[in-house]
Every structure is written in C-alpha cells, then in structure tokens.
C-alpha atoms as a PDB file:
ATOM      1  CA  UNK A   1      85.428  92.785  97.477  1.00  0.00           C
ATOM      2  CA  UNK A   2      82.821  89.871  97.237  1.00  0.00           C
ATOM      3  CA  UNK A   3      81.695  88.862  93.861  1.00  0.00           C
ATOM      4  CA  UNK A   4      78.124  87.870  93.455  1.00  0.00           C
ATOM      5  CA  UNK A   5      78.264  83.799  93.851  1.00  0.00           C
ATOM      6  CA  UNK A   6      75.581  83.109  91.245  1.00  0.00           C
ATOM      7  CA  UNK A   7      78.027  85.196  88.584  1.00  0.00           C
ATOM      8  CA  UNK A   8      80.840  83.540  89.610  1.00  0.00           C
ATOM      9  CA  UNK A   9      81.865  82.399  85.534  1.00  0.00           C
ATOM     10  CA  UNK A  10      83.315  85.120  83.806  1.00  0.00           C
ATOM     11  CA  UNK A  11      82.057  87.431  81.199  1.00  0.00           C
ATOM     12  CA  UNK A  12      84.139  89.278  79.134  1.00  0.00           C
ATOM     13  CA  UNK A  13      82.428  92.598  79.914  1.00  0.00           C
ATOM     14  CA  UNK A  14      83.545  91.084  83.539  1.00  0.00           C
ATOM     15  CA  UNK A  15      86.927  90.264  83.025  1.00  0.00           C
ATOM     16  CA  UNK A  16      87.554  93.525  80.926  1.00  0.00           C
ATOM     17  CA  UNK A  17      85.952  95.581  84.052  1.00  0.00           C
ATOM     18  CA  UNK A  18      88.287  93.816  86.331  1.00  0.00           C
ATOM     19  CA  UNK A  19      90.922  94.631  84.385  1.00  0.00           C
ATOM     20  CA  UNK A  20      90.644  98.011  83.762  1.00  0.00           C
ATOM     21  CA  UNK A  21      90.260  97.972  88.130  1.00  0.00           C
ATOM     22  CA  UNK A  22      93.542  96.618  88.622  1.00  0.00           C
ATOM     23  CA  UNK A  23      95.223  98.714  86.311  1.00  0.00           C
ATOM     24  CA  UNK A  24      93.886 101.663  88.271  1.00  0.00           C
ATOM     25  CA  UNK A  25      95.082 100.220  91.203  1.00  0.00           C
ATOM     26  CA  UNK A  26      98.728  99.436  90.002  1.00  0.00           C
ATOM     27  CA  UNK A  27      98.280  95.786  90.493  1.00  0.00           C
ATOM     28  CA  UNK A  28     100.461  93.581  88.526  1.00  0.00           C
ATOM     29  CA  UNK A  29      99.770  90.416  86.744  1.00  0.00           C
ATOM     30  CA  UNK A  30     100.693  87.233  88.215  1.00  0.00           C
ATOM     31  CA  UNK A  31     103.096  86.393  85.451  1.00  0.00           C
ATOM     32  CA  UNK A  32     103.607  88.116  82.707  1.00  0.00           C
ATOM     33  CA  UNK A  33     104.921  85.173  80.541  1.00  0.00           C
ATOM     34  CA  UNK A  34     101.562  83.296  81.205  1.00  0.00           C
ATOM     35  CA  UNK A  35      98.976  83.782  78.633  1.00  0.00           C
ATOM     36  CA  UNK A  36      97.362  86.883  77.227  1.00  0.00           C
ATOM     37  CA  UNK A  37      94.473  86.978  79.575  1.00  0.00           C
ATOM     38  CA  UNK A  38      96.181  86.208  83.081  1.00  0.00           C
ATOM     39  CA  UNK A  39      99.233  88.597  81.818  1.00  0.00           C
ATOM     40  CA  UNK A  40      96.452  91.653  81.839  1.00  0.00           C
ATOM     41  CA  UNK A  41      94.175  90.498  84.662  1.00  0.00           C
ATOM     42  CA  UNK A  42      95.681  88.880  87.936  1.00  0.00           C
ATOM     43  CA  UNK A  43      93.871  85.877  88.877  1.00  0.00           C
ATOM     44  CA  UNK A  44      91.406  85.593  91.682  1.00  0.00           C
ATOM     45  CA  UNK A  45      89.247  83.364  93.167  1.00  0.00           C
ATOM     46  CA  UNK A  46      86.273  82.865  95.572  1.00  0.00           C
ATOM     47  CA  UNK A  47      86.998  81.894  98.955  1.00  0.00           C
ATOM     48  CA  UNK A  48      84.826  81.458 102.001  1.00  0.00           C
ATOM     49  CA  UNK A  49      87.255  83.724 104.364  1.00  0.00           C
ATOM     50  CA  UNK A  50      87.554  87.305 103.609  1.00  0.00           C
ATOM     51  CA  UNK A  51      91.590  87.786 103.134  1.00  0.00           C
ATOM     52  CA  UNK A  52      92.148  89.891 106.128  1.00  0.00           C
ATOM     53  CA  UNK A  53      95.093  89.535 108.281  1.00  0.00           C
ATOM     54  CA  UNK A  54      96.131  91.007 112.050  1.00  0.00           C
ATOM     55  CA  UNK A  55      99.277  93.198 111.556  1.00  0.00           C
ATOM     56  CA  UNK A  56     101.515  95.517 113.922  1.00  0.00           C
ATOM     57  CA  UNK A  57     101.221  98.782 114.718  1.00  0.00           C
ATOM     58  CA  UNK A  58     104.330  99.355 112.624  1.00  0.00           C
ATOM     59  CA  UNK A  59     103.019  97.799 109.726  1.00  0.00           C
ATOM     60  CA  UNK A  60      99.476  99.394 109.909  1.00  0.00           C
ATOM     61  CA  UNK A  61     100.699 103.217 110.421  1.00  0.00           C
ATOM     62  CA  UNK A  62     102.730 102.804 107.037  1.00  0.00           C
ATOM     63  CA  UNK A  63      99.919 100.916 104.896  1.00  0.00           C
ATOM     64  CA  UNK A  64      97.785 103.963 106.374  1.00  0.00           C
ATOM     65  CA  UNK A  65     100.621 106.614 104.761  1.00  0.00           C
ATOM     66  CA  UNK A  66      99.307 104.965 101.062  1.00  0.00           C
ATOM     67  CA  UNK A  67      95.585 105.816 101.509  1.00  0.00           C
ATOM     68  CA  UNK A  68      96.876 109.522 101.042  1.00  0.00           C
ATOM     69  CA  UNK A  69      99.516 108.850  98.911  1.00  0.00           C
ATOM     70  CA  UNK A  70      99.682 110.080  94.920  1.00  0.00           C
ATOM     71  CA  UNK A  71      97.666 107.339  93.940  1.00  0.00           C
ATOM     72  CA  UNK A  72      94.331 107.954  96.481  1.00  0.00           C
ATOM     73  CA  UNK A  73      95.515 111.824  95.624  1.00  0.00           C
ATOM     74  CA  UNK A  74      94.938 111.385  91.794  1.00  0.00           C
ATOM     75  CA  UNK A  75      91.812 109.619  92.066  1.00  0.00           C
ATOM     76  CA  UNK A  76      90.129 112.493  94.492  1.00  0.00           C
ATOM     77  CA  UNK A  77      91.426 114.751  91.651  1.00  0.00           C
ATOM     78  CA  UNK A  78      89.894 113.372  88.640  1.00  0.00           C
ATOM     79  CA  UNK A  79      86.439 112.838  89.029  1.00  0.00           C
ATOM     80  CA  UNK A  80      86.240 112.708  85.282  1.00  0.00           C
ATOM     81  CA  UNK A  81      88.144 109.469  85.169  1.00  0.00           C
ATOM     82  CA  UNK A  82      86.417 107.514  87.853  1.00  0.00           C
ATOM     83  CA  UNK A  83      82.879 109.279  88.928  1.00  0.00           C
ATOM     84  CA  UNK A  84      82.112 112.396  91.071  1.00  0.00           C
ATOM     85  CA  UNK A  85      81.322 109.540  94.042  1.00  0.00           C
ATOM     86  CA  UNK A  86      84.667 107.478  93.830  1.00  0.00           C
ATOM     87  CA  UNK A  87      86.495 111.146  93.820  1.00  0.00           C
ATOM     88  CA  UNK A  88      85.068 112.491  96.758  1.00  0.00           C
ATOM     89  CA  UNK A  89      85.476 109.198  98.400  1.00  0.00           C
ATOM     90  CA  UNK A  90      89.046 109.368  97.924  1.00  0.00           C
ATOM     91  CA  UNK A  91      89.272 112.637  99.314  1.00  0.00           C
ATOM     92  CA  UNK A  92      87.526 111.419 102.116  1.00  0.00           C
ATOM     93  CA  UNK A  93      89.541 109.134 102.698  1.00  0.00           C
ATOM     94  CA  UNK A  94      92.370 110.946 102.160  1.00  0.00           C
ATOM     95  CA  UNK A  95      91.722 113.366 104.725  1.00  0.00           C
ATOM     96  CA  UNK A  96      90.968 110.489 107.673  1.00  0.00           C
ATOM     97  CA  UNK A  97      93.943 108.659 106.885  1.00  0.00           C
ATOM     98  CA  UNK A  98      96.239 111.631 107.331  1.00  0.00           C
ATOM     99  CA  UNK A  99      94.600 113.045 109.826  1.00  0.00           C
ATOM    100  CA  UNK A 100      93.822 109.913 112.367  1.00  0.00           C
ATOM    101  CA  UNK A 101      96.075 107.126 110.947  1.00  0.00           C
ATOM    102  CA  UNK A 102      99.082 107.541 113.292  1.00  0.00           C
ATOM    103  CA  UNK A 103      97.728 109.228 115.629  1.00  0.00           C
ATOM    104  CA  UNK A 104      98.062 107.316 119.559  1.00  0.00           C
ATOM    105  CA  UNK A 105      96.388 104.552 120.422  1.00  0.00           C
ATOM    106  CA  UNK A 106      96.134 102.408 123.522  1.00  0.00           C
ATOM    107  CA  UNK A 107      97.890  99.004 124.718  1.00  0.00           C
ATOM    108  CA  UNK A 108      94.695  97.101 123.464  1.00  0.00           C
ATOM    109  CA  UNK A 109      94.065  98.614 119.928  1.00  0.00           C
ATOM    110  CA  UNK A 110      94.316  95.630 117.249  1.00  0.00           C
ATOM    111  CA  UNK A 111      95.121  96.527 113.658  1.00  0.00           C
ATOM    112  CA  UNK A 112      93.716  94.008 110.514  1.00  0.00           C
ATOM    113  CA  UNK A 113      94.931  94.607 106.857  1.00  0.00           C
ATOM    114  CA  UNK A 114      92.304  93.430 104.114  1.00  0.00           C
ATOM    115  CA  UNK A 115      94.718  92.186 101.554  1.00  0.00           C
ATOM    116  CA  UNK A 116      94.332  91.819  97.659  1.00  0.00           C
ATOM    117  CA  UNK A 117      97.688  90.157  97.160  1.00  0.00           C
ATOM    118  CA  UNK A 118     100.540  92.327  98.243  1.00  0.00           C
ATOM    119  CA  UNK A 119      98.298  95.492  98.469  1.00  0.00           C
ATOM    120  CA  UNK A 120      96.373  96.458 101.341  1.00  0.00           C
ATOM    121  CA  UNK A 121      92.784  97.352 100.406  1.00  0.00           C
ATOM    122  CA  UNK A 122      91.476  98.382 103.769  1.00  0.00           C
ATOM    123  CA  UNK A 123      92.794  99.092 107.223  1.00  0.00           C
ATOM    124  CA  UNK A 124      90.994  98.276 110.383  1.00  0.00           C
ATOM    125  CA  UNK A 125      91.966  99.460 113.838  1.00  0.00           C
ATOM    126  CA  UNK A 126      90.024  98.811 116.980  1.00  0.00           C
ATOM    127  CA  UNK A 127      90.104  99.495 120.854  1.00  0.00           C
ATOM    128  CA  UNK A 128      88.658  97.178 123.578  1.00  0.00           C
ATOM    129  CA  UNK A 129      85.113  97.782 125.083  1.00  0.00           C
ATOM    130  CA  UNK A 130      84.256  99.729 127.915  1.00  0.00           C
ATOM    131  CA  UNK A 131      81.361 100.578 129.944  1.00  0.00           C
ATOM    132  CA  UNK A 132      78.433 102.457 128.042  1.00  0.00           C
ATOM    133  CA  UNK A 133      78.371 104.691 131.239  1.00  0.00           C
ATOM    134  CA  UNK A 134      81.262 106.620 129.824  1.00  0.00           C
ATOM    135  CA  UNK A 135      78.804 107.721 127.079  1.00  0.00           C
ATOM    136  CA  UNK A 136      77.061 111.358 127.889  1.00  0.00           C
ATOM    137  CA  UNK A 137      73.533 111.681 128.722  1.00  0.00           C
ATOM    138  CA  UNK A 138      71.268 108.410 129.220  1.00  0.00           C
ATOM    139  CA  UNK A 139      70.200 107.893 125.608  1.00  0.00           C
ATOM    140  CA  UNK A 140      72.417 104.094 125.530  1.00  0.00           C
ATOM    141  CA  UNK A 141      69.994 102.690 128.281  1.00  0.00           C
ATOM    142  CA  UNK A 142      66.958 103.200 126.215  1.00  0.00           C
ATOM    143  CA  UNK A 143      68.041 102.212 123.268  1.00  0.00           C
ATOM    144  CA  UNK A 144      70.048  98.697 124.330  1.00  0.00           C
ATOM    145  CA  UNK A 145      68.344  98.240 128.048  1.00  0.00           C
ATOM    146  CA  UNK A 146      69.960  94.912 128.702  1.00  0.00           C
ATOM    147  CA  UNK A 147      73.216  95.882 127.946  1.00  0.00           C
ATOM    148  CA  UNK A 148      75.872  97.727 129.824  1.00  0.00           C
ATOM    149  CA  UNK A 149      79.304  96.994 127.902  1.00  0.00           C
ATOM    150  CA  UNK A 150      80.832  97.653 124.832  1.00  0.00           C
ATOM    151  CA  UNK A 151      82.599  94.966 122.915  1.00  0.00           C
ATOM    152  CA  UNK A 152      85.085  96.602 120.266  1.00  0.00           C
ATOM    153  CA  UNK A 153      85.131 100.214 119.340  1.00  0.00           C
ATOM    154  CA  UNK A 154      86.058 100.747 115.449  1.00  0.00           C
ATOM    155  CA  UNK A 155      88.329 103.626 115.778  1.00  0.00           C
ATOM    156  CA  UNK A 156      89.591 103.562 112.518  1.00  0.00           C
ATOM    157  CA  UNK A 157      88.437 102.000 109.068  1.00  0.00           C
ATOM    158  CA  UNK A 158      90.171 102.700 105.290  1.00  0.00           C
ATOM    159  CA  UNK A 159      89.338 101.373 102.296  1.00  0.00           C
ATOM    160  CA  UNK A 160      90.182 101.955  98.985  1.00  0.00           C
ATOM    161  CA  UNK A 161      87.921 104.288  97.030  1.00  0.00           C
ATOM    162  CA  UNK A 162      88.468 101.573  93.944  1.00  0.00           C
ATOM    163  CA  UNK A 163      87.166  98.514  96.250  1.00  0.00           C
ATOM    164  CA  UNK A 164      83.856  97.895  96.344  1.00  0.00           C
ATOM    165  CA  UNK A 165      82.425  96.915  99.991  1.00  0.00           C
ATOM    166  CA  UNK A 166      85.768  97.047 101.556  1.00  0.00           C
ATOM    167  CA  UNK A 167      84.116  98.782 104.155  1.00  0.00           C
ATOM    168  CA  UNK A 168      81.437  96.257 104.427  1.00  0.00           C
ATOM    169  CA  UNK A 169      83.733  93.341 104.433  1.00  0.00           C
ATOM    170  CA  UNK A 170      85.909  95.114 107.552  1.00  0.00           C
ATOM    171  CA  UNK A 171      82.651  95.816 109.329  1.00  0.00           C
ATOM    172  CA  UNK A 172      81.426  92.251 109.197  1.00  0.00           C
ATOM    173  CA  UNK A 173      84.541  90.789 110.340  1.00  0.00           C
ATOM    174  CA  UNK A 174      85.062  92.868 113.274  1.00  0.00           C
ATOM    175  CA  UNK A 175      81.274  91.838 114.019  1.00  0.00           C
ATOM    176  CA  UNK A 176      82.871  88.016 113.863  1.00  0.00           C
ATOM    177  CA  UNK A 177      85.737  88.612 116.012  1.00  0.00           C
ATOM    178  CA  UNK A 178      83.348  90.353 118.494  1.00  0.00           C
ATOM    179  CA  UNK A 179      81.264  86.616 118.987  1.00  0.00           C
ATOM    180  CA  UNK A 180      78.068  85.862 119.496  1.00  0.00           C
ATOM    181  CA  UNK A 181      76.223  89.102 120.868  1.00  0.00           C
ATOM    182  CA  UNK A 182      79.058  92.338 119.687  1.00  0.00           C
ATOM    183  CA  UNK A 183      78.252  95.821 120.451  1.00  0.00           C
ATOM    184  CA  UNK A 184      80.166  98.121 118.132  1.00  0.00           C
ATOM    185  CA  UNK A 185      81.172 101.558 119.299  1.00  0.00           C
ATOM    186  CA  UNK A 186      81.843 103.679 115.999  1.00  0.00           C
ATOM    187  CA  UNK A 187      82.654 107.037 115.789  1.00  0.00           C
ATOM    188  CA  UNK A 188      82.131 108.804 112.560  1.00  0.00           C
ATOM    189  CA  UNK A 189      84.523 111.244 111.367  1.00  0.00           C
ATOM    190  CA  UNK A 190      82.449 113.543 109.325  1.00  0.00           C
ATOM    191  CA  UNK A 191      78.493 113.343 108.023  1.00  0.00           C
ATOM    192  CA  UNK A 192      78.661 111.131 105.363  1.00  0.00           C
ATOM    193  CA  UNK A 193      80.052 108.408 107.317  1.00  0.00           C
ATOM    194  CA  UNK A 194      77.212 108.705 109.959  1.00  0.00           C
ATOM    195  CA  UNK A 195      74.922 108.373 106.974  1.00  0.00           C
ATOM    196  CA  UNK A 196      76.558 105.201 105.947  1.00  0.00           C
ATOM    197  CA  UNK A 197      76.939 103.746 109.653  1.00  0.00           C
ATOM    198  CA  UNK A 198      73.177 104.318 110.124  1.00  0.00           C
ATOM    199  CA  UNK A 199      72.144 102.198 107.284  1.00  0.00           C
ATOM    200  CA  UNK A 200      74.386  99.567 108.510  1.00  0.00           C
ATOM    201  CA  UNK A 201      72.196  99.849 111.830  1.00  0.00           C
ATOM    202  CA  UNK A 202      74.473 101.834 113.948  1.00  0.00           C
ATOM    203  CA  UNK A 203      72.116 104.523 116.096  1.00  0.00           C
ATOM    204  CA  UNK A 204      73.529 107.370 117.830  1.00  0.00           C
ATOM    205  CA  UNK A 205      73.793 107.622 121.293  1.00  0.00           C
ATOM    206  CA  UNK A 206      75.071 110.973 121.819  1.00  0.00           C
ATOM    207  CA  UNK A 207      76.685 113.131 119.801  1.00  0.00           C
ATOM    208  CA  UNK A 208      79.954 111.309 118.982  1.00  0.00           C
ATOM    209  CA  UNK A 209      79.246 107.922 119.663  1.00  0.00           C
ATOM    210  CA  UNK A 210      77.512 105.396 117.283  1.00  0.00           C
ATOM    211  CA  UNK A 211      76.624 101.612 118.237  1.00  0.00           C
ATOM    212  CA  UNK A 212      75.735  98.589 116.567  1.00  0.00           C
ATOM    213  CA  UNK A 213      73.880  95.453 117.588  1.00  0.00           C
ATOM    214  CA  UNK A 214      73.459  93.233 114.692  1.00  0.00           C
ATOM    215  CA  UNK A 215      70.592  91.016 116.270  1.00  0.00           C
ATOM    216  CA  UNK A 216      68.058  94.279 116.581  1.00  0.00           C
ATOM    217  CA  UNK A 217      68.851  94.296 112.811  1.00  0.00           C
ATOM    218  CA  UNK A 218      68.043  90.874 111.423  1.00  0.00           C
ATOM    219  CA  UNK A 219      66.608  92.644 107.776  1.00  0.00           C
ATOM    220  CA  UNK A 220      70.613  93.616 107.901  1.00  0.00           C
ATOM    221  CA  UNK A 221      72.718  91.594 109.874  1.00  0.00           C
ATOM    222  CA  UNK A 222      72.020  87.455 109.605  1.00  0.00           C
ATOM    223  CA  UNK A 223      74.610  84.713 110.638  1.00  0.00           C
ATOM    224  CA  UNK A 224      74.955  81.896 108.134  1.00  0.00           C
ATOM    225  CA  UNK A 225      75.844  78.399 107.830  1.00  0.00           C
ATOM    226  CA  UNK A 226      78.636  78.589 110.027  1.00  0.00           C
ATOM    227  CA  UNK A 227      77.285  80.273 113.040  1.00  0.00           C
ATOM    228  CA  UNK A 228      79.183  84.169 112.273  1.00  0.00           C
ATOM    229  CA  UNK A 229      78.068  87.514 111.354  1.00  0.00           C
ATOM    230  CA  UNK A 230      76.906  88.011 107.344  1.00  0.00           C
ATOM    231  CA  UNK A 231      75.157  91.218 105.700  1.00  0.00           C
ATOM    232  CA  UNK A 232      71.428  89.815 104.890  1.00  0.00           C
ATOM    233  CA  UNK A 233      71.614  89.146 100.934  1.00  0.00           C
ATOM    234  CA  UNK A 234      75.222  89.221 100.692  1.00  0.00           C
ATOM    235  CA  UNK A 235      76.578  86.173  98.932  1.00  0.00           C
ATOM    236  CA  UNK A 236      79.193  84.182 101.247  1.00  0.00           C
ATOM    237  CA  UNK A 237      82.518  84.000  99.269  1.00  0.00           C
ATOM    238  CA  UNK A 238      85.362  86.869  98.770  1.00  0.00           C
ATOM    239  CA  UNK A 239      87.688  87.898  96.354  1.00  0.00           C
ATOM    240  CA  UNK A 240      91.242  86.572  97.387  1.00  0.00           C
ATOM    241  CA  UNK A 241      94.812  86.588  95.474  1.00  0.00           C
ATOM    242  CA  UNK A 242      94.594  83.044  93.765  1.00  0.00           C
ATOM    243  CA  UNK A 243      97.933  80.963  94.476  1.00  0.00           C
ATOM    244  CA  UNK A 244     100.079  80.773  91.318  1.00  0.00           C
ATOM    245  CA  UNK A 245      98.872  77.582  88.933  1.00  0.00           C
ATOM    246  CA  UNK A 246      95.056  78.166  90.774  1.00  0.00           C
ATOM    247  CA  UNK A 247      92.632  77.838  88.376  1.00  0.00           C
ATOM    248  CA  UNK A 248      89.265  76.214  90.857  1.00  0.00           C
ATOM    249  CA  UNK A 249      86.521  79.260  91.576  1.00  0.00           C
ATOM    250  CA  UNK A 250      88.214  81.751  89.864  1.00  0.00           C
ATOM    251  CA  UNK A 251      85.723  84.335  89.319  1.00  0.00           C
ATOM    252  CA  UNK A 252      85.200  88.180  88.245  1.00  0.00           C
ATOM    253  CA  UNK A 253      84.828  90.670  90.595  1.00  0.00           C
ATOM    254  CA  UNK A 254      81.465  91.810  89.809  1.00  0.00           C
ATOM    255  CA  UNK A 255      79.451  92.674  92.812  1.00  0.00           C
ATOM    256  CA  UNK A 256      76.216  91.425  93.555  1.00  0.00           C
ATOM    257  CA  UNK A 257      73.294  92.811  91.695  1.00  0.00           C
ATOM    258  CA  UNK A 258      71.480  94.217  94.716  1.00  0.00           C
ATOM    259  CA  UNK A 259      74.552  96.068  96.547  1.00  0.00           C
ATOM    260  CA  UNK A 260      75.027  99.351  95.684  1.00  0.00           C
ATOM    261  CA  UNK A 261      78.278 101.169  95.852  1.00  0.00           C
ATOM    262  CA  UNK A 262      77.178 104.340  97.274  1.00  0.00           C
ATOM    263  CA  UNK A 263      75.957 102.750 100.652  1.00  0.00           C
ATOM    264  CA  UNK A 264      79.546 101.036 101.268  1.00  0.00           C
ATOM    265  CA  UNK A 265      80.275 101.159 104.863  1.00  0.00           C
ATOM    266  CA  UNK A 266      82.941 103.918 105.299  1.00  0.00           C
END
C-alpha cells in the first residue's frame, strides 16, 4: 500500500478508514495498553523501500494456503460489506491461489512476501528468462525488434483484495530486481487480469504470453531519484509496520488521489 506523500498527516476520516481496514484484515494493535488511538489502529509509517522480503518455497506455498482461506472466502461472499469489486476480487483471487499456488515450479523460481507486519499482503513468484523464440508465431519480433531474451517471468502474483496497489507495488519491484532494461513475461490467468496487465503496458504476444518493457511506456513506467523502476505519478514512499516506540512519518494509508483501485495490477 503507498499512501499519497502530500497526505501524509492524518485525518481522522483517515485514521478511522485505516482502522476499520485493519480490523477487516484481523490485524492487531501494536499494544493494547498504549493509548486509545494506537490500541485501535496499528501504527505505520512511510518508508522509501516497499516491505517486501525473499522467502522459501516452504514458506511461500503456506502464506499462498491464506489467500483462500475463511477470511479471503468471507470477503468474496459479502459483497454487501465491502463492494461488488473487492468481492469478486477475492474470489479471484481465491480461485488462482488454490488453483496455481503449489503447484511445481523450477530450480530458479524466486518467491517475495509483501509484508504488513506479521501478515503477508501479497505473494510474488517468478521464473528466470528465456529466449522469446519459445513464444508461438513471430508477433515478439515486431513488437520488441532489438530484443531476444526474457528477463523474469511473473508466474504468480496475490494480493489481498483489502490492499490497495499490492499488485502494483509487486509489479514494480520485480521491474527493480530485473535492472536497468527488464522484460517481463506475464501470463494472465483469466480476462480481467489481461485487462489490468495491459494498462500496466504489458502487450500480448500470442495467446498466453504477455510482456512488459517499461521504457516503451515512459507515460507509465519512470525511474526516480535513485535510478529504479516507479509507476509515473506514484508518490515514492510505502506503508511499512512502524517499529514499536516509532512515531517519525507515521502516516494514514490513504492512497493517492489519482490511483484508482479498480486498475490495481492483479
């Protein structure tokens, strides 16, 4: 989640909204003798990393199990208490995680955890590039005529329906791990992620196979002060856990007032 930097101070209509997230989520409060406010929201703050971490295989198949569990379940279920959008995201999501999240994988497949203090928000699992001449038909010459290689393919991506640009966050650090000129392979697992991927700037290059290059996209993709891959218009601090006793940057999690929800990359 990355707050909008230039709404960083807190409102209450803010702090209430974050709230009431957390709650959904089953996030506790950082210490429940502290005073009234921390005891119903956790504290957070803004830091210039997103808070995602490299994990095992082990790890990352059982974090996957929870993005079908009762919780995601519940949410896909009540549309009423969340939105019609947030619902069928869930049950999106749902349906990915249980279908592809332990399934085999190869020697070189990575796996990243994007965590909000003890809870993993969103799951990232990749493969190593290959040649584009694996792809069928010709359609990957045309389209990227000076390159023949693939740098990462994002095999699998999960975020939590309750996390806004989770997706986007995973996407753009993948992009950062990939250096200086990354070719994403991503294959979409049903329409509505293909919809998503293409506003990202992923183009299809046959029927299964998506691919991004952020520098034919610079109305998307920018880098920013410190040389790495950055959505265009996306402020450059995260939401993170804030250490107990951290009270510098702590901000709301209000997203930024151009980003809509809807278009989160997932």
């Amino acid at each position: 989640m990355r707050p909008s930097a230039s709404r960083a101070e807190k409102t209450d209509a803010d702090s209430q909204r974050l709230a009431d997230m957390f709650a959904k989520m089953h996030f506790a409060a950082p210490d429940s003798n502290a005073g009234s406010s921390s005891a119903v929201t956790p504290l957070y703050s803004l830091v210039p990393r997103p808070p995602i971490v490299k994990i095992d295989k082990p790890l990352f198949r059982r974090e996957a199990k929870r993005f079908y569990d009762d919780e995601i379940k519940h949410i896909a279920t009540n549309p009423q208490e969340y939105s019609d959008f947030i619902s069928e995201k869930a049950k999106r999501i749902a349906q990915v995680a249980e279908k592809y999240g332990t399934t085999n994988d190869s020697e070189r497949a990575r796996y990243f955890s994007y965590q909000l203090g003890k809870q993993s928000v969103g799951l990232l699992r990749t493969e190593g590039g290959f040649s584009m001449t694996k792809f069928e038909g010709e359609k990957w010459r045309e389209l990227f005529p000076e390159r023949t290689e693939i740098t990462s393919v994002v095999d699998l991506q999960l975020a939590h329906p309750l996390v806004e640009n989770a997706g986007d966050i995973l996407l753009e650090y993948q992009l950062r791990l990939d250096g200086e000129r990354p070719l994403l392979n991503w294959r979409a697992a049903n329409q509505e992620s293909k919809a998503r991927a293409a506003k990202m700037g992923f183009v299809a290059v046959d029927e299964n196979n998506m691919l991004l290059d952020p520098t034919q996209y610079p109305d998307i993709w920018i880098k920013n002060t410190a040389g790495e891959w950055q959505g265009k218009n996306k402020p450059p601090l995260y939401l993170s856990k804030a250490a107990r006793g951290e009270s510098s940057n702590i901000g709301s999690a209000a997203s930024p007032t151009t980003y809509s929800y809807e278009d989160d990359f997932m």
